[in-house]
N, C-alpha and C. Protein backbone atom coordinates (compact mmCIF):
# COMPACT_ATOMS: atom_id res chain seq x y z
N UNK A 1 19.27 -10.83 -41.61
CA UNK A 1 20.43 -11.55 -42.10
C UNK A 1 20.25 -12.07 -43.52
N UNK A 2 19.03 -11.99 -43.79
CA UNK A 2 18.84 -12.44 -45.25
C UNK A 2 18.56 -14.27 -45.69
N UNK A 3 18.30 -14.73 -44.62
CA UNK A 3 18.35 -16.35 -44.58
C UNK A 3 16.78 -16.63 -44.32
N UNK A 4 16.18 -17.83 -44.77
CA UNK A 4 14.86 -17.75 -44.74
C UNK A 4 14.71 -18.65 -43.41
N UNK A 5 15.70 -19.42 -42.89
CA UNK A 5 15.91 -19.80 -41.73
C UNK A 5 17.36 -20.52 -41.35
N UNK A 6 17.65 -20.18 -40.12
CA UNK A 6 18.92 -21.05 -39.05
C UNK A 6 18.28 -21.65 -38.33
N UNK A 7 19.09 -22.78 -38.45
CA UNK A 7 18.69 -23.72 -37.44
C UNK A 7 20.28 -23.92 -36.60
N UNK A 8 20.64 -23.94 -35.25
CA UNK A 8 21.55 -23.74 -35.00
C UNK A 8 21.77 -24.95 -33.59
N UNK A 9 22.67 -25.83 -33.45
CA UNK A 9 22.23 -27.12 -32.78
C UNK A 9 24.09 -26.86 -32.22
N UNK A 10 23.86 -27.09 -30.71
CA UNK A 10 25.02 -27.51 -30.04
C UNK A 10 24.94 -28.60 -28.59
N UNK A 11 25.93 -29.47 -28.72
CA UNK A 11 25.59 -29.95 -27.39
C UNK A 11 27.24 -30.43 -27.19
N UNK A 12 27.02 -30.68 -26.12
CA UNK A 12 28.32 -31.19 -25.25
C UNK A 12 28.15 -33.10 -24.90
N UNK A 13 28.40 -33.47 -25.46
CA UNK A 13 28.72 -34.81 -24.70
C UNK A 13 29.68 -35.45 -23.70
N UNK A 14 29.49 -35.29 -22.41
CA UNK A 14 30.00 -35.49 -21.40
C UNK A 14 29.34 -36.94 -20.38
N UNK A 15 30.35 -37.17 -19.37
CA UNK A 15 30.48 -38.10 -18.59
C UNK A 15 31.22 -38.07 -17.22
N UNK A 16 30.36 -38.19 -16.52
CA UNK A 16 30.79 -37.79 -15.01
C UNK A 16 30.56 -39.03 -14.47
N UNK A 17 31.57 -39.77 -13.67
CA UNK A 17 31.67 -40.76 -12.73
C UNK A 17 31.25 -40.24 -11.25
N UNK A 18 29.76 -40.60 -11.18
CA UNK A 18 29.49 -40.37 -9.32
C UNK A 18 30.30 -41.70 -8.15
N UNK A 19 30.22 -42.55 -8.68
CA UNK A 19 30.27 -43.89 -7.70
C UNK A 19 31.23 -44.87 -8.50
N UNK A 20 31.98 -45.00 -8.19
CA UNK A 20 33.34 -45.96 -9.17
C UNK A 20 32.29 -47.49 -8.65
N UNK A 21 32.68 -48.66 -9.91
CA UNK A 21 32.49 -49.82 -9.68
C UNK A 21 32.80 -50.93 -8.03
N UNK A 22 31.80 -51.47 -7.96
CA UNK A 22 32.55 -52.64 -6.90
C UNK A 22 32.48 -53.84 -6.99
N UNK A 23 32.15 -54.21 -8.14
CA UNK A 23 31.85 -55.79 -8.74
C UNK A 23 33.26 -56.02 -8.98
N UNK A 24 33.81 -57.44 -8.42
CA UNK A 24 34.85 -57.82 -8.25
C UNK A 24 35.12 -58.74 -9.49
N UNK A 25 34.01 -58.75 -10.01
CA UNK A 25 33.38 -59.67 -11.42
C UNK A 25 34.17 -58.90 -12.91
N UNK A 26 34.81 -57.04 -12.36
CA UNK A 26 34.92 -56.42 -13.39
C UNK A 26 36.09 -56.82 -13.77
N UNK A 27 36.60 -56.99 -14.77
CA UNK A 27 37.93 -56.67 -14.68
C UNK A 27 38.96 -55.78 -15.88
N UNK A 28 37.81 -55.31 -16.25
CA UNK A 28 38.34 -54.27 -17.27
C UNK A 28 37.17 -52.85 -17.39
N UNK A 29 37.13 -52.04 -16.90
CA UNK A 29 36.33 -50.75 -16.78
C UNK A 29 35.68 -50.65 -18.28
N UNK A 30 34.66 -50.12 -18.62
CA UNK A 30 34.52 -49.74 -20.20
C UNK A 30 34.88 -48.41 -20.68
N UNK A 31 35.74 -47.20 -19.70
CA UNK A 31 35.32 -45.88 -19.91
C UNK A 31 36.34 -46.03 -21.08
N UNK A 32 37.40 -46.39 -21.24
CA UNK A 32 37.72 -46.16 -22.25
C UNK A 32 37.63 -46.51 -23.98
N UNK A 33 36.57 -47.47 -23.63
CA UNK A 33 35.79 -48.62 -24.80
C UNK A 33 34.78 -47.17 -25.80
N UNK A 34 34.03 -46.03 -24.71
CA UNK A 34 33.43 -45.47 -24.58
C UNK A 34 34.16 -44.14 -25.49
N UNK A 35 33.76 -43.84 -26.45
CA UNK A 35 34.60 -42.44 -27.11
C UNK A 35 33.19 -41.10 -27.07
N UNK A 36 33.59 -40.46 -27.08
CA UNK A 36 33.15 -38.82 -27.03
C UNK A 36 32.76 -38.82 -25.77
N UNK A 37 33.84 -38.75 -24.56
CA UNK A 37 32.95 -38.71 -23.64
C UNK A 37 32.96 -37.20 -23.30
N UNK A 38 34.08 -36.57 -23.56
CA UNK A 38 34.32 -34.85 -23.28
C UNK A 38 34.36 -34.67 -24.77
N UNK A 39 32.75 -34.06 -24.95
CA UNK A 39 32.99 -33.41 -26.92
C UNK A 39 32.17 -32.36 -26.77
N UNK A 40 32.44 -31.60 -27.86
CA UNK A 40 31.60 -30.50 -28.29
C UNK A 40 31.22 -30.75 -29.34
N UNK A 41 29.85 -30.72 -29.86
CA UNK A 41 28.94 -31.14 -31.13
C UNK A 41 28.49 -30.59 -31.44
N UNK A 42 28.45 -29.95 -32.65
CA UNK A 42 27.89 -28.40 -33.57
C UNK A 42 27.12 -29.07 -35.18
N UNK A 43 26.03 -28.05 -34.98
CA UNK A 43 25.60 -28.53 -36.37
C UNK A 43 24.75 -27.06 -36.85
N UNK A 44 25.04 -26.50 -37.73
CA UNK A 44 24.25 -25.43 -38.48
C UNK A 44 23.70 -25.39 -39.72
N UNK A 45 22.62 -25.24 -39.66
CA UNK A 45 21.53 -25.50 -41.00
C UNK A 45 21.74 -23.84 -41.19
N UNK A 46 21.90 -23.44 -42.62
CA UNK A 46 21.83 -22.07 -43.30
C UNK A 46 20.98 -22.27 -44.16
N UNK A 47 19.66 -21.53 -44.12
CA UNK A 47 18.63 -22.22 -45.36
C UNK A 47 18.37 -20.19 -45.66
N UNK A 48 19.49 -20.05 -46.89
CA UNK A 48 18.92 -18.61 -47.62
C UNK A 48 17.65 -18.31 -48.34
N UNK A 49 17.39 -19.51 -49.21
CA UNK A 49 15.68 -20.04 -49.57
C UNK A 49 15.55 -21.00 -49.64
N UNK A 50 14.07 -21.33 -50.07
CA UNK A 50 13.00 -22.52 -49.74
C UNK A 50 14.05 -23.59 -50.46
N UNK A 51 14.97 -23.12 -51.65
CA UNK A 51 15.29 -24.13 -52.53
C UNK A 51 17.37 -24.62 -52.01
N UNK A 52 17.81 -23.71 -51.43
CA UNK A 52 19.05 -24.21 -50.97
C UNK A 52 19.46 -24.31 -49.31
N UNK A 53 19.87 -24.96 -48.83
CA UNK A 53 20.15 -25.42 -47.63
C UNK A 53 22.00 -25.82 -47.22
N UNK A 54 22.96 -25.07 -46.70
CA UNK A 54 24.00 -25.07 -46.30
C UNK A 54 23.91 -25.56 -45.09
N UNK A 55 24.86 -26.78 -44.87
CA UNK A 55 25.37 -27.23 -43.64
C UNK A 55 26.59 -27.65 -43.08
N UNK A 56 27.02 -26.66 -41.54
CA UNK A 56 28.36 -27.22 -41.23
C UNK A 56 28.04 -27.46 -39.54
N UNK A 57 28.53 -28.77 -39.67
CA UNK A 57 28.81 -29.45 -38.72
C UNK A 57 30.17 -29.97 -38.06
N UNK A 58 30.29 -30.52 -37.07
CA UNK A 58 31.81 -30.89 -36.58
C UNK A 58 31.46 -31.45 -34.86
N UNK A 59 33.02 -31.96 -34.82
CA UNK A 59 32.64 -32.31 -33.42
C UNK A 59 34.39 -32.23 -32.86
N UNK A 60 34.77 -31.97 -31.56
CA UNK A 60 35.76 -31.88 -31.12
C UNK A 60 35.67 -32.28 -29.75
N UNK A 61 36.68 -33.61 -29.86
CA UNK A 61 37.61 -34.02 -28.45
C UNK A 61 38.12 -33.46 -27.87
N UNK A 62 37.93 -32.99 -26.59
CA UNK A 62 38.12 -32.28 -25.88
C UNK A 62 39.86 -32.76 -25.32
N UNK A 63 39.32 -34.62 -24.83
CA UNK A 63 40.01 -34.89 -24.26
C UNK A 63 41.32 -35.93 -25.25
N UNK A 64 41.33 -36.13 -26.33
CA UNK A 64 41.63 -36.66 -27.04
C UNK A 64 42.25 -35.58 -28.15
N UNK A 65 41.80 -34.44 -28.11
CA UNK A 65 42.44 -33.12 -28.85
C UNK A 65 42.33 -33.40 -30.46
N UNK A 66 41.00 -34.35 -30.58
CA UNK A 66 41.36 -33.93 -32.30
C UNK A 66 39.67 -34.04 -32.77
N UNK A 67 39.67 -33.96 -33.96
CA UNK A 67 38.42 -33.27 -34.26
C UNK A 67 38.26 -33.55 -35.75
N UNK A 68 36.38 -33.33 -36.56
CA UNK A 68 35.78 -33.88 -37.68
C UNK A 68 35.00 -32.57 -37.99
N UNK A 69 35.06 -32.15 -39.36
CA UNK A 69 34.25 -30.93 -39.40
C UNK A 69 33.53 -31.81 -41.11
N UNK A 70 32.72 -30.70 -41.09
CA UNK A 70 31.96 -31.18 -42.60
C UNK A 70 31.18 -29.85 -42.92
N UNK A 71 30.94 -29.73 -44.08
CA UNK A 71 30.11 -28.93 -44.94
C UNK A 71 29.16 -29.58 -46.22
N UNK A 72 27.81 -28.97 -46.11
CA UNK A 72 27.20 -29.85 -47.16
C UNK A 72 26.01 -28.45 -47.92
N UNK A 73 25.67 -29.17 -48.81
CA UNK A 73 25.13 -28.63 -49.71
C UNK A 73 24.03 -29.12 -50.27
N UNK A 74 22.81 -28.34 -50.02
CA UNK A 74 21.52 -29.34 -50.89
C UNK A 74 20.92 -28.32 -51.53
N UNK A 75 20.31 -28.78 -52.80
CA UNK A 75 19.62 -27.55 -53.62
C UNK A 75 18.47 -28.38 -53.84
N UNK A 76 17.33 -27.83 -54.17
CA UNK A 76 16.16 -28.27 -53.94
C UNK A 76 15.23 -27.48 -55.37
N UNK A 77 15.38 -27.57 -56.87
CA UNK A 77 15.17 -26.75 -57.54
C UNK A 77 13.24 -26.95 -57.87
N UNK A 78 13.29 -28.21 -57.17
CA UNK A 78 11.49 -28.34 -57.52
C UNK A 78 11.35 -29.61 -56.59
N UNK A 79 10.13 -30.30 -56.32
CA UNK A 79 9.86 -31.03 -55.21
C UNK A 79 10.64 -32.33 -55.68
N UNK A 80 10.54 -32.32 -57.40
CA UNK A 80 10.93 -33.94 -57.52
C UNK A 80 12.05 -33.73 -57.72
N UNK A 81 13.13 -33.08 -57.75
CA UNK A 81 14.33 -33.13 -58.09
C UNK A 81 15.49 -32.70 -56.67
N UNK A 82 16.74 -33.26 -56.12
CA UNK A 82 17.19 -32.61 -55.14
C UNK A 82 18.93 -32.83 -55.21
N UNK A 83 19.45 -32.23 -55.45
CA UNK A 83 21.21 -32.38 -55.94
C UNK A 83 22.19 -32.23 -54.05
N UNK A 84 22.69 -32.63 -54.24
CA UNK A 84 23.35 -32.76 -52.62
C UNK A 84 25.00 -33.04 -53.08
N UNK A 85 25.87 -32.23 -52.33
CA UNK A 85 27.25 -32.31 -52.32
C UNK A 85 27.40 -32.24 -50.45
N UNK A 86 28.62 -33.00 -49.82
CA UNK A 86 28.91 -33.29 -48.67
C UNK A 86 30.69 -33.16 -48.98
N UNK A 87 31.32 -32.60 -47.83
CA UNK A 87 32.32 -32.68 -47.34
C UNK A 87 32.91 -32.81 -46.62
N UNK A 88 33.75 -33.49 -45.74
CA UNK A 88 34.12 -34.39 -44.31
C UNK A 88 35.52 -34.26 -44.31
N UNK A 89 36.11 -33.80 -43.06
CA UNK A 89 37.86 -34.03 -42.85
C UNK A 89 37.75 -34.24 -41.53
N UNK A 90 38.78 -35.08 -41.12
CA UNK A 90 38.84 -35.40 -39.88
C UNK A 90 40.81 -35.05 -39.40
N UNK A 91 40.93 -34.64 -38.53
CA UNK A 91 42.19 -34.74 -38.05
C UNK A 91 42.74 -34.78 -36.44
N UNK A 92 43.50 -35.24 -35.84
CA UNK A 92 44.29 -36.14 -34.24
C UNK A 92 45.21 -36.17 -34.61
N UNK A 93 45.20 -37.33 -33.43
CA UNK A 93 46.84 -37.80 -33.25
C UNK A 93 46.02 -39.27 -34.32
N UNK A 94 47.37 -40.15 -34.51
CA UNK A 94 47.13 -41.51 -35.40
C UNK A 94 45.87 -42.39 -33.74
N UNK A 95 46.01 -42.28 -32.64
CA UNK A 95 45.25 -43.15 -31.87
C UNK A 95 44.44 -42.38 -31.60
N UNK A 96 44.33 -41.42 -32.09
CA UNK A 96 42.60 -40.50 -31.24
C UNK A 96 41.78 -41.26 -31.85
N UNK A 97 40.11 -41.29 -32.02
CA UNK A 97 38.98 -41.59 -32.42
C UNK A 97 38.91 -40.60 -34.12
N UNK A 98 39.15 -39.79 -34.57
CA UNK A 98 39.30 -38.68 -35.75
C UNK A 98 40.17 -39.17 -36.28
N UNK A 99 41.13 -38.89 -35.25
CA UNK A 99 42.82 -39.24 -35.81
C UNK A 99 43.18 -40.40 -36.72
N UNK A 100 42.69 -41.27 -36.41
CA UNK A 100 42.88 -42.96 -37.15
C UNK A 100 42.12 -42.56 -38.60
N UNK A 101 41.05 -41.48 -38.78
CA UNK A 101 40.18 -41.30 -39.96
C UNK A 101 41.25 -40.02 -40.76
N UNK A 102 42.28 -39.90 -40.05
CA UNK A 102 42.59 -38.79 -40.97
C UNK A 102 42.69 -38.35 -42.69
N UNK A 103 42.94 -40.17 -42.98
CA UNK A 103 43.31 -40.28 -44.94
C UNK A 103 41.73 -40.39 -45.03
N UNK A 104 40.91 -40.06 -44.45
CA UNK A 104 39.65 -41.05 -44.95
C UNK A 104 39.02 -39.40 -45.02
N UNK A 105 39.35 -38.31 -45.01
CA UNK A 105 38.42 -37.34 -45.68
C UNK A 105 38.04 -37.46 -47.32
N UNK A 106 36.75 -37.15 -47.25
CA UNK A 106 35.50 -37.11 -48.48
C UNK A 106 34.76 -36.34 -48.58
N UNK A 107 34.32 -36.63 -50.17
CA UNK A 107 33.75 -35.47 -50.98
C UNK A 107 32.30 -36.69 -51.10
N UNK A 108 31.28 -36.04 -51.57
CA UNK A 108 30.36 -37.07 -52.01
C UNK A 108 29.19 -36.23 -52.70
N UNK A 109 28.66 -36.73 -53.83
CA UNK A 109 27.77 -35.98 -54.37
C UNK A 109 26.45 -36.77 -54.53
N UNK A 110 25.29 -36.57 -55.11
CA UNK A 110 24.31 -36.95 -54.71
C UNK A 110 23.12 -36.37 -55.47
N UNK A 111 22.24 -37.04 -56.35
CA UNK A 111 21.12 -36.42 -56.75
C UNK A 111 19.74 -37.46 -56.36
N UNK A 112 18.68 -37.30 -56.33
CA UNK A 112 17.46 -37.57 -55.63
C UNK A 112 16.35 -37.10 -56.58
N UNK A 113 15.81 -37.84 -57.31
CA UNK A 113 14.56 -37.78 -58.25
C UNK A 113 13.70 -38.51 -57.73
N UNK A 114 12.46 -37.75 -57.37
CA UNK A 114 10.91 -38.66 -56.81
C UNK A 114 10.04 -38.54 -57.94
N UNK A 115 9.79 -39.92 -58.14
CA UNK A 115 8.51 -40.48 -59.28
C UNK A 115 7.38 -40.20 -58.59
C-alpha cells in the first residue's frame, strides 16, 4: 500500500441493562445523564513516512443519529521541529450530544519546537 504504517482502531461503546434498579432512594435513573451509550468509534493513523502522519477519526450515535468526524495532520521534518493542522465537524439534531456542537466546527494549527 505504500504506507510505512496503519494503525487502525474501532470500538463500539455500548450499554446493556441486566437488572433494572430497586432502591426506592432513586428517583431519577442516570441512563440518560450518560451519552455514547450506542456509538461507533473510529480512529485511523496513516503514517506514509517516518516524517508525516494522517489522521481520521469520528464517532457516531447510533441512538441519537448524529455524529463528529475529524482529520489531522502532523509533519515531523526533524526530531526538534513538528507542524500539526486538525479538523473537527460535528452534526444532529440541535438536542443530540454532536448536534448542540454543530456551529462549533474547527480548524487548528499547531507547531512544536524541542530545545
Amino acid at each position: 500500500l505504500g504506507f510505512d504504517e496503519i494503525t487502525p482502531v474501532i470500538e463500539y461503546a455500548g450499554e446493556w441493562v441486566t437488572d433494572g434498579h430497586d432502591n426506592p432512594g432513586i428517583t431519577l435513573p442516570s441512563e440518560e445523564a450518560r451519552p455514547s451509550r450506542n456509538t461507533l468509534l473510529f480512529k485511523l493513523d496513516l503514517m506514509p513516512t517516518d516524517k508525516l502522519t494522517i489522521t481520521l477519526g469520528g464517532a457516531q450515535n447510533f441512538s441519537t443519529d448524529d455524529h463528529s468526524h475529524s482529520i489531522g495532520l502532523e509533519y515531523k521534518p526533524n526530531y526538534d521541529l513538528t507542524f500539526r493542522a486538525y479538523w473537527a465537524w460535528f452534526d444532529g439534531k440541535t438536542d443530540s450530544p454532536f448536534g448542540r456542537w454543530d456551529r462549533n466546527d474547527h480548524i487548528a494549527f499547531g507547531v512544536k519546537r524541542v530545545f
